[in-house]
Protein backbone atom coordinates (compact mmCIF):
# COMPACT_ATOMS: atom_id res chain seq x y z
CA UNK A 1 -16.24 40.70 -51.02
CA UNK A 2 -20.02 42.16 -49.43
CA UNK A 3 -20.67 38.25 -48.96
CA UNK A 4 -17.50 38.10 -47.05
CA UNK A 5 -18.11 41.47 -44.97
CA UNK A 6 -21.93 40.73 -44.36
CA UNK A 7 -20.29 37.12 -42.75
CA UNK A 8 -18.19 39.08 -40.03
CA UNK A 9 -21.17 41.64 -39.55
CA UNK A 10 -23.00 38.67 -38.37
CA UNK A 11 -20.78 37.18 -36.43
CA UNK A 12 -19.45 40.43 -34.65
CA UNK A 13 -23.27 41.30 -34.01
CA UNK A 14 -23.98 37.70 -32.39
CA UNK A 15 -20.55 38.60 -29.94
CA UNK A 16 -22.20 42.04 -29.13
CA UNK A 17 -25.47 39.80 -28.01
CA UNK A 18 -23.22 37.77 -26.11
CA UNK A 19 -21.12 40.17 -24.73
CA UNK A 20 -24.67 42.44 -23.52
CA UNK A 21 -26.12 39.48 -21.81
CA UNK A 22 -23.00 38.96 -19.85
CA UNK A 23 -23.19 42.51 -18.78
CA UNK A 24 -27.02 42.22 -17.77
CA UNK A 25 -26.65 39.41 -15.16
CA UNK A 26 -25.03 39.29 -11.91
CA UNK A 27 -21.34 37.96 -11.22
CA UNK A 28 -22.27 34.76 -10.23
CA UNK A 29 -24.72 34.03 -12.54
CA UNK A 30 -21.77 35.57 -15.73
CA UNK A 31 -19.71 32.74 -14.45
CA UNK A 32 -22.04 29.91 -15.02
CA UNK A 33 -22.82 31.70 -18.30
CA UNK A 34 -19.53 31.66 -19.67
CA UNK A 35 -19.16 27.90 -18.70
CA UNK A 36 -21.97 27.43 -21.14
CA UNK A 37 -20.78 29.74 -23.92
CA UNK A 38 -17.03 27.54 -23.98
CA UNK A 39 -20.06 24.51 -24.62
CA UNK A 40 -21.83 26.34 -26.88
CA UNK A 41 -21.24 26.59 -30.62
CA UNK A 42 -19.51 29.57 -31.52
CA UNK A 43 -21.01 29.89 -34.77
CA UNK A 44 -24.70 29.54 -33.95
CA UNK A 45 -24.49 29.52 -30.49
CA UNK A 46 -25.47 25.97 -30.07
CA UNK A 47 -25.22 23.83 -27.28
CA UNK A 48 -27.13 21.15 -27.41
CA UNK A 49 -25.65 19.77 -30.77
CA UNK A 50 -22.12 19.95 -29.82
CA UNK A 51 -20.35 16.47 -30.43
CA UNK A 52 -16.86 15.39 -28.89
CA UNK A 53 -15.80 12.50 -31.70
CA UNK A 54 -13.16 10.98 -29.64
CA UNK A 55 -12.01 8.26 -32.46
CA UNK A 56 -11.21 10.65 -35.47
CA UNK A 57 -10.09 13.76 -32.43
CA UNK A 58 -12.96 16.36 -33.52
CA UNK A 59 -14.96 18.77 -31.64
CA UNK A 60 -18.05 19.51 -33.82
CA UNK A 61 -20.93 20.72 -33.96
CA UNK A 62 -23.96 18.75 -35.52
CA UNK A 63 -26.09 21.32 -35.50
CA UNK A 64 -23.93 23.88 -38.40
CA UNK A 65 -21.04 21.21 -39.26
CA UNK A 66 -18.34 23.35 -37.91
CA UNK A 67 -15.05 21.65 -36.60
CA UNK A 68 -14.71 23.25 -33.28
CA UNK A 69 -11.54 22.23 -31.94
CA UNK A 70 -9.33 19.01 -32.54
CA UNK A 71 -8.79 16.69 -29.63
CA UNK A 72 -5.53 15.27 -27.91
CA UNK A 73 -5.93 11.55 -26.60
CA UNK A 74 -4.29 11.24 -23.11
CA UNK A 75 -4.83 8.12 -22.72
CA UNK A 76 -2.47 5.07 -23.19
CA UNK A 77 -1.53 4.09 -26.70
CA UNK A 78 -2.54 0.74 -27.46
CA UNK A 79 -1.41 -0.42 -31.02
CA UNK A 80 -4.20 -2.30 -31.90
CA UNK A 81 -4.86 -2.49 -36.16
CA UNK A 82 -7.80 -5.00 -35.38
CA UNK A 83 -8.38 -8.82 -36.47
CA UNK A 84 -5.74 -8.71 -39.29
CA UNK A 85 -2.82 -7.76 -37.16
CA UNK A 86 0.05 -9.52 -38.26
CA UNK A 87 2.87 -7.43 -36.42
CA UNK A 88 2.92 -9.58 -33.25
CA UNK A 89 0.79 -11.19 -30.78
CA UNK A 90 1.05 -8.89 -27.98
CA UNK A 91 -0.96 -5.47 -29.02
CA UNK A 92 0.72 -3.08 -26.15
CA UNK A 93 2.94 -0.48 -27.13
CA UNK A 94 3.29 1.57 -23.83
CA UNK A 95 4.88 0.81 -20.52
CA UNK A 96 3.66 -0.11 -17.17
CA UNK A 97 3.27 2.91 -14.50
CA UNK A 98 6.21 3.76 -12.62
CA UNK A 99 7.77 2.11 -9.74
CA UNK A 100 7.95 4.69 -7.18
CA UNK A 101 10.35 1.48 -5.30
CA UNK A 102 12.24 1.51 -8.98
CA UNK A 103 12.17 4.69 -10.73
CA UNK A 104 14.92 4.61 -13.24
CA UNK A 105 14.47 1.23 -14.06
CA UNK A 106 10.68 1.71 -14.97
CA UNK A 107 11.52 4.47 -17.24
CA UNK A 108 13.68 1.65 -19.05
CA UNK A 109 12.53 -0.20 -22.56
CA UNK A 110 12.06 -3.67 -23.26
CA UNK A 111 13.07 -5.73 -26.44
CA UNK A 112 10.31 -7.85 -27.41
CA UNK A 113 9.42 -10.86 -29.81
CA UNK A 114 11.34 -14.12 -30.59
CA UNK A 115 14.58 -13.49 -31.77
CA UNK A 116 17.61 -11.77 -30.60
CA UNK A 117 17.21 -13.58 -26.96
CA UNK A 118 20.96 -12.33 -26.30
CA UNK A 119 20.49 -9.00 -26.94
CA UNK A 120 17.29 -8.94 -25.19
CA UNK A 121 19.49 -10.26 -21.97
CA UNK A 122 21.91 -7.51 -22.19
CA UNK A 123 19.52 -4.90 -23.18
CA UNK A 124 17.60 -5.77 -19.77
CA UNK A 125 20.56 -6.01 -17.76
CA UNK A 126 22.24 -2.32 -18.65
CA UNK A 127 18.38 -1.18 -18.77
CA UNK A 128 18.37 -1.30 -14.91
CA UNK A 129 21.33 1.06 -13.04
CA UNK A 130 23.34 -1.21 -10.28
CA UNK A 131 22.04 0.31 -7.13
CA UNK A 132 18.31 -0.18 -8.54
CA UNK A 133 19.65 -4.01 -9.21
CA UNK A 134 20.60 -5.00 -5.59
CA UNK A 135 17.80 -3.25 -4.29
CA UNK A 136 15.47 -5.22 -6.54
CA UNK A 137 17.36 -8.58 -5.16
CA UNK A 138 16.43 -7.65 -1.89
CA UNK A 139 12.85 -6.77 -2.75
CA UNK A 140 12.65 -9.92 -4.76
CA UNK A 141 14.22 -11.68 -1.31
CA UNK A 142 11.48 -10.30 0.97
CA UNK A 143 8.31 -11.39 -1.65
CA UNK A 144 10.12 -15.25 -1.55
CA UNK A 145 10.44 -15.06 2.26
CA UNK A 146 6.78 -13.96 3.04
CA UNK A 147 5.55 -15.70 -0.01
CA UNK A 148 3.14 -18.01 2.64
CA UNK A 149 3.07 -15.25 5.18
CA UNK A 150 -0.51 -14.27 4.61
CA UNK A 151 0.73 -10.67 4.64
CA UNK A 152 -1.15 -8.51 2.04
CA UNK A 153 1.03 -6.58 -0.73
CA UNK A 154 0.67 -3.23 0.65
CA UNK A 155 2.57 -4.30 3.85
CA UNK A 156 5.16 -6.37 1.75
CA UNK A 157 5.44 -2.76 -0.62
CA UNK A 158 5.72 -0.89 2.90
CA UNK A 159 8.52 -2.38 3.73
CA UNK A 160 10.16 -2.11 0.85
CA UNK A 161 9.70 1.69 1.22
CA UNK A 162 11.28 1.73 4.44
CA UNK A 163 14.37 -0.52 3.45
CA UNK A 164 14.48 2.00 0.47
CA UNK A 165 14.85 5.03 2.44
CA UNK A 166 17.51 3.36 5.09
CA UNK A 167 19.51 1.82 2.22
CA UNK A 168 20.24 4.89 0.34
CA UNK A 169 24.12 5.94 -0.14
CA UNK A 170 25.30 8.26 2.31
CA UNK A 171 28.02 8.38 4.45
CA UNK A 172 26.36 8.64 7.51
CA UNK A 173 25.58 5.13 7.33
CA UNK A 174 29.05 3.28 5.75
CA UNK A 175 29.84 0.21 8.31
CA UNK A 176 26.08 0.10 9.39
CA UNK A 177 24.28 -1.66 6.72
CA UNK A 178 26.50 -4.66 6.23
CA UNK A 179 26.19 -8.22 4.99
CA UNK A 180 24.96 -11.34 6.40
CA UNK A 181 22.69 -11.28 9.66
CA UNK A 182 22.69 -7.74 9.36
CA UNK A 183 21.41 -6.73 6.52
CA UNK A 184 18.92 -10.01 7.00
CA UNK A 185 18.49 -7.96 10.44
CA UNK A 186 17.32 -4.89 9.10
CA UNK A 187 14.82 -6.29 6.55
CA UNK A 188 12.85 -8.31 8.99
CA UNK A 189 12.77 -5.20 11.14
CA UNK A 190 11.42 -3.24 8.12
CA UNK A 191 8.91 -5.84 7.85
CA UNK A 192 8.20 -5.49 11.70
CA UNK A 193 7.61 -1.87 11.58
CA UNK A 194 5.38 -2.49 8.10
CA UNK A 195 3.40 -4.79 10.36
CA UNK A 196 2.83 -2.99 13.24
CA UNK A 197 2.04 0.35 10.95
CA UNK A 198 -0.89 -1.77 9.06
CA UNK A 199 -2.32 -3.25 12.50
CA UNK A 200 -1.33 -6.63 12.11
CA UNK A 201 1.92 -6.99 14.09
CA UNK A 202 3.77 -9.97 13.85
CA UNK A 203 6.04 -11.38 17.11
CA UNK A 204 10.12 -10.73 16.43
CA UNK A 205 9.90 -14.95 16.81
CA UNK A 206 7.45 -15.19 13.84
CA UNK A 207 9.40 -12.84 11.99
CA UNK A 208 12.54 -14.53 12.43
CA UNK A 209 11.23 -17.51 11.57
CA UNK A 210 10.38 -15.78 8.05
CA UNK A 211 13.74 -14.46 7.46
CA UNK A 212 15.42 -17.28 8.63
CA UNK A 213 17.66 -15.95 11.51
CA UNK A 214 17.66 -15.77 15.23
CA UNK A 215 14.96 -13.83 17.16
CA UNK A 216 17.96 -11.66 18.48
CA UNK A 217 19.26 -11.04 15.16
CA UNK A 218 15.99 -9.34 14.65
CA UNK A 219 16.06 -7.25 17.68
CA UNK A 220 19.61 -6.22 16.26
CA UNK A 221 17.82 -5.20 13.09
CA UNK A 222 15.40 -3.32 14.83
CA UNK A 223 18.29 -1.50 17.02
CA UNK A 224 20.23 -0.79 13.63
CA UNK A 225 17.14 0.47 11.76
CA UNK A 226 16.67 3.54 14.96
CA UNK A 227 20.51 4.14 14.37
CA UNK A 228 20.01 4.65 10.70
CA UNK A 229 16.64 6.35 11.12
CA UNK A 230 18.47 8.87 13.38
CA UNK A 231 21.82 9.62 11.39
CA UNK A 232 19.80 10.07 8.48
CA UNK A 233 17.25 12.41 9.71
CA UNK A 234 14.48 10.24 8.58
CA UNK A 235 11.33 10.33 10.77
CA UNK A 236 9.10 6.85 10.53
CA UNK A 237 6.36 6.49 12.67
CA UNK A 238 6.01 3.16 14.59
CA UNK A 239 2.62 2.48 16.06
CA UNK A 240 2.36 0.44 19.35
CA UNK A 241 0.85 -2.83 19.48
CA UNK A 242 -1.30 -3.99 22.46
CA UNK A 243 -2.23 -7.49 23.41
CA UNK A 244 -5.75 -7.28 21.22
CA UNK A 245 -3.63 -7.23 18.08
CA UNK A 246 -2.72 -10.55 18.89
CA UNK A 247 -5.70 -12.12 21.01
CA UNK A 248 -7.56 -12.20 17.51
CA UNK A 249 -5.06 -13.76 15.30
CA UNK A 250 -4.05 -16.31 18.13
CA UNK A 251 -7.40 -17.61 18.80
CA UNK A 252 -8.21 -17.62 14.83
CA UNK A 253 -4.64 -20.52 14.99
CA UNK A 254 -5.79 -22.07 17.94
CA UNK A 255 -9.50 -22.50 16.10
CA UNK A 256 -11.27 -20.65 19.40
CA UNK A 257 -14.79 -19.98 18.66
CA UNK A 258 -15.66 -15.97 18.28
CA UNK A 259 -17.31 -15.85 21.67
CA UNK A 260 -14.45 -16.97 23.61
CA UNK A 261 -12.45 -14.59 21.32
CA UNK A 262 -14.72 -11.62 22.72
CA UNK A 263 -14.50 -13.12 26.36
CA UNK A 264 -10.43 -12.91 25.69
CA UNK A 265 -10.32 -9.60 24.05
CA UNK A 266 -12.27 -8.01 27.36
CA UNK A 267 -9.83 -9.53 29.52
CA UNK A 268 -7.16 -8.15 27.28
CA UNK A 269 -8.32 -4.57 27.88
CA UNK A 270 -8.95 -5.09 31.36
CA UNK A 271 -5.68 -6.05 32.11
CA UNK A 272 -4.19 -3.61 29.95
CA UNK A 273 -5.94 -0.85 32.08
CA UNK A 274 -5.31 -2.88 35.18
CA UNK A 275 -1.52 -2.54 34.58
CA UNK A 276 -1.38 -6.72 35.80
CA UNK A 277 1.46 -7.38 32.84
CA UNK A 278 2.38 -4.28 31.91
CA UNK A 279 6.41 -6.05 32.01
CA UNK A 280 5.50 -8.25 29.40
CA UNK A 281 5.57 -7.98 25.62
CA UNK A 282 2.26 -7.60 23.90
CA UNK A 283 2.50 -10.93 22.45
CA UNK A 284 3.58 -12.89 25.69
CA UNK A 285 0.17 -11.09 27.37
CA UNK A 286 -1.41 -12.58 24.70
CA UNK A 287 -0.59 -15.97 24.62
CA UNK A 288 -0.85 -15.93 28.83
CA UNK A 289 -4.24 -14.58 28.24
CA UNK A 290 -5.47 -17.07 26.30
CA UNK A 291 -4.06 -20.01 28.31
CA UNK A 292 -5.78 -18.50 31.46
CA UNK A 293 -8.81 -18.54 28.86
CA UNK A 294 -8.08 -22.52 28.28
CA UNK A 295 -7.42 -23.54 31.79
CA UNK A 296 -11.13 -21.14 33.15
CA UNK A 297 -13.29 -22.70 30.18
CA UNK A 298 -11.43 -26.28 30.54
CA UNK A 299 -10.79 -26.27 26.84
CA UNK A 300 -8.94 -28.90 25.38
CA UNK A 301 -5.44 -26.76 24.45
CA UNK A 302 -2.59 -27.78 26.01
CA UNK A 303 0.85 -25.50 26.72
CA UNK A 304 2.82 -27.94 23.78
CA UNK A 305 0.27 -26.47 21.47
CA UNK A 306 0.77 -23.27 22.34
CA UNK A 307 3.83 -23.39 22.27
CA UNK A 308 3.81 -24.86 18.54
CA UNK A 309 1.30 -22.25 17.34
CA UNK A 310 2.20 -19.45 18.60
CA UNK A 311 5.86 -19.74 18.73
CA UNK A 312 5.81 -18.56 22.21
CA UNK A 313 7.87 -20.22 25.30
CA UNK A 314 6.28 -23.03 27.78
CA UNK A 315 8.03 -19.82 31.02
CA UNK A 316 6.56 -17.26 29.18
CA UNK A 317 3.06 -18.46 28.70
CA UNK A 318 3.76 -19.49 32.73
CA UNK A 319 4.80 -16.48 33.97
CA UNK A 320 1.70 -14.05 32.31
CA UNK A 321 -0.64 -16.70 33.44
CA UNK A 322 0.42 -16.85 36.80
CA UNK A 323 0.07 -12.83 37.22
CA UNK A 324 -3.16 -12.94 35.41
CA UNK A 325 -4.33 -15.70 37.36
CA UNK A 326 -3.70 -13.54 40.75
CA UNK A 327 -6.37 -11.19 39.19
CA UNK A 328 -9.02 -13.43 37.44
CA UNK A 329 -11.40 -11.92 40.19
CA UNK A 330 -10.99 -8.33 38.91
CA UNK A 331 -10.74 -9.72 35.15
CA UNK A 332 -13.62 -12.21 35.34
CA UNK A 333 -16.28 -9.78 36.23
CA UNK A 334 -19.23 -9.87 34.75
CA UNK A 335 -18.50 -13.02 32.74
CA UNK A 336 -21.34 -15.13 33.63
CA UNK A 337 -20.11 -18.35 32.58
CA UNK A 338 -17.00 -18.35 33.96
CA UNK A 339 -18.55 -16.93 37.59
């Protein structure tokens, strides 16, 4: 019993030490204190020697042996029993994160190894609820359609988003988001507005041509996804494209070298600030930009190509080039090899 009581005597006379040097410093300097005391050891007031053993979950000290406090794993739980595993090929035992796109069907569980294949089907059927299911056709539709795109995932999971958030059941929205052309309609807009949001936007003709419909068709998509954005409240933010976006990624199909690029790009903002096409779509100023690049530098481009790369019309290239032409003065200043 005395060896017992002399234990606590020693212990509660180490807390009084503690406790008076907290009370002789100032407030700040207590603070980093304590920090150091929840490091320390409380037994002998070691800090040095304390040990975190993550594999067996202890928190000990080295120093006195004592078992400070047991440790939970957070981590993910890998079922892993080392060389001799015979209980299946595959060691992973946890899920993958959640699909923010897919919620309820990430929470889901799988059936795995080699037998039972029919059960496994209609386990992963029921696992995934039927509005998740013909939302993950039409994200499965987009990846297919954009496959050779050379659009990065984040756009591809952007417009996802945005198809996610017009699609939702409501009746605000019943007769809008039909079949067919339109619903085609309103996923190549989503990928539009991904497009333009990430700064690469793509032309409604380049898009179409993705999708598989009619340039109008996706200027009907575009009109339905304001509608819906509007009845449901939902605000998206659209950037606007200029001319630039394009002048890069049209002179990187036309294989233009990077200081003609430059020359093109000035012009761009030049007549931009000029106001010279300012009726024109940002990838029609574009495209006339770079022919009146072509026909100045005599490079060896002709409208057929043009037309075939950048999926813009033989009138509209015309019409931009003529009204740029007017001002090649103004836009050519400083250029030395062109004046």
């Amino acid at each position: 019993m005395n060896s017992n009581s002399d234990e606590f005597t020693d212990y509660f006379d180490k807390l009084e030490i503690v406790i008076d040097k907290i009370n002789e410093i100032s407030d700040d300097a207590s603070s980093s204190f304590l920090a150091k005391i929840k490091k320390s050891c409380p037994n002998c007031l070691s800090e040095k020697n304390v040990f975190q053993d993550s594999s067996n979950g202890y928190k000990i000290c080295t120093n006195c042996g004592l078992v400070i406090s047991h440790l939970l794993e957070n981590d993910a739980e890998w079922r892993w029993y080392g060389a001799h595993d015979s209980k299946g090929l595959d060691p992973t035992r946890c899920g993958i994160p959640v699909n923010p796109l897919l919620p309820k069907s990430s929470m889901g569980t799988y059936i795995g190894g080699n037998k039972y294949g029919s059960l496994q089907r209609l386990h992963s059927w029921n696992a995934m609820p039927s509005d998740e299911r013909s939302l993950w056709h039409v994200f499965e539709d987009i990846n297919i359609k954009t496959q050779n795109s050379g659009l990065v995932s984040k756009i591809k999971d952007e417009a996802k988003m945005y198809y996610k958030m017009l699609s939702c059941k409501s009746e605000c929205i019943e007769g809008i988001l039909t079949r067919g052309t339109v619903r085609e309609g309103i996923k190549a807009a989503c990928l539009f507005v991904a497009c333009k949001n990430n700064g690469v936007p793509r032309s409604s003709v380049e898009i179409s041509k993705m999708f598989g419909i009619s340039p109008t068709d996706v200027t009907k998509g575009l009109k339905k996804f304001i509608e819906i954005e509007m009845k449901r409240d939902i605000q998206i933010n659209v950037n606007v494209s200029n001319s630039q976006d394009f002048v890069k990624r049209y002179c990187s199909k036309l294989l233009i070298s990077k200081k003609i690029e430059k020359i093109a790009l000035i012009i761009s903002k030049r007549a931009q600030r000029l106001g010279i096409v300012k009726d024109n779509t940002p990838p029609s100023i574009a495209a006339g930009i770079i022919y009146l690049i072509i026909v100045a530098f005599q490079l060896n481009i002709t409208k057929v190509t043009l037309k075939e790369k950048l999926s813009v019309s033989d009138v509209t290239v015309s019409k931009c080039y003529k009204k740029l032409w007017e001002h090649r003065d103004k836009l050519f200043i400083g250029i030395k090899k062109y004046s």
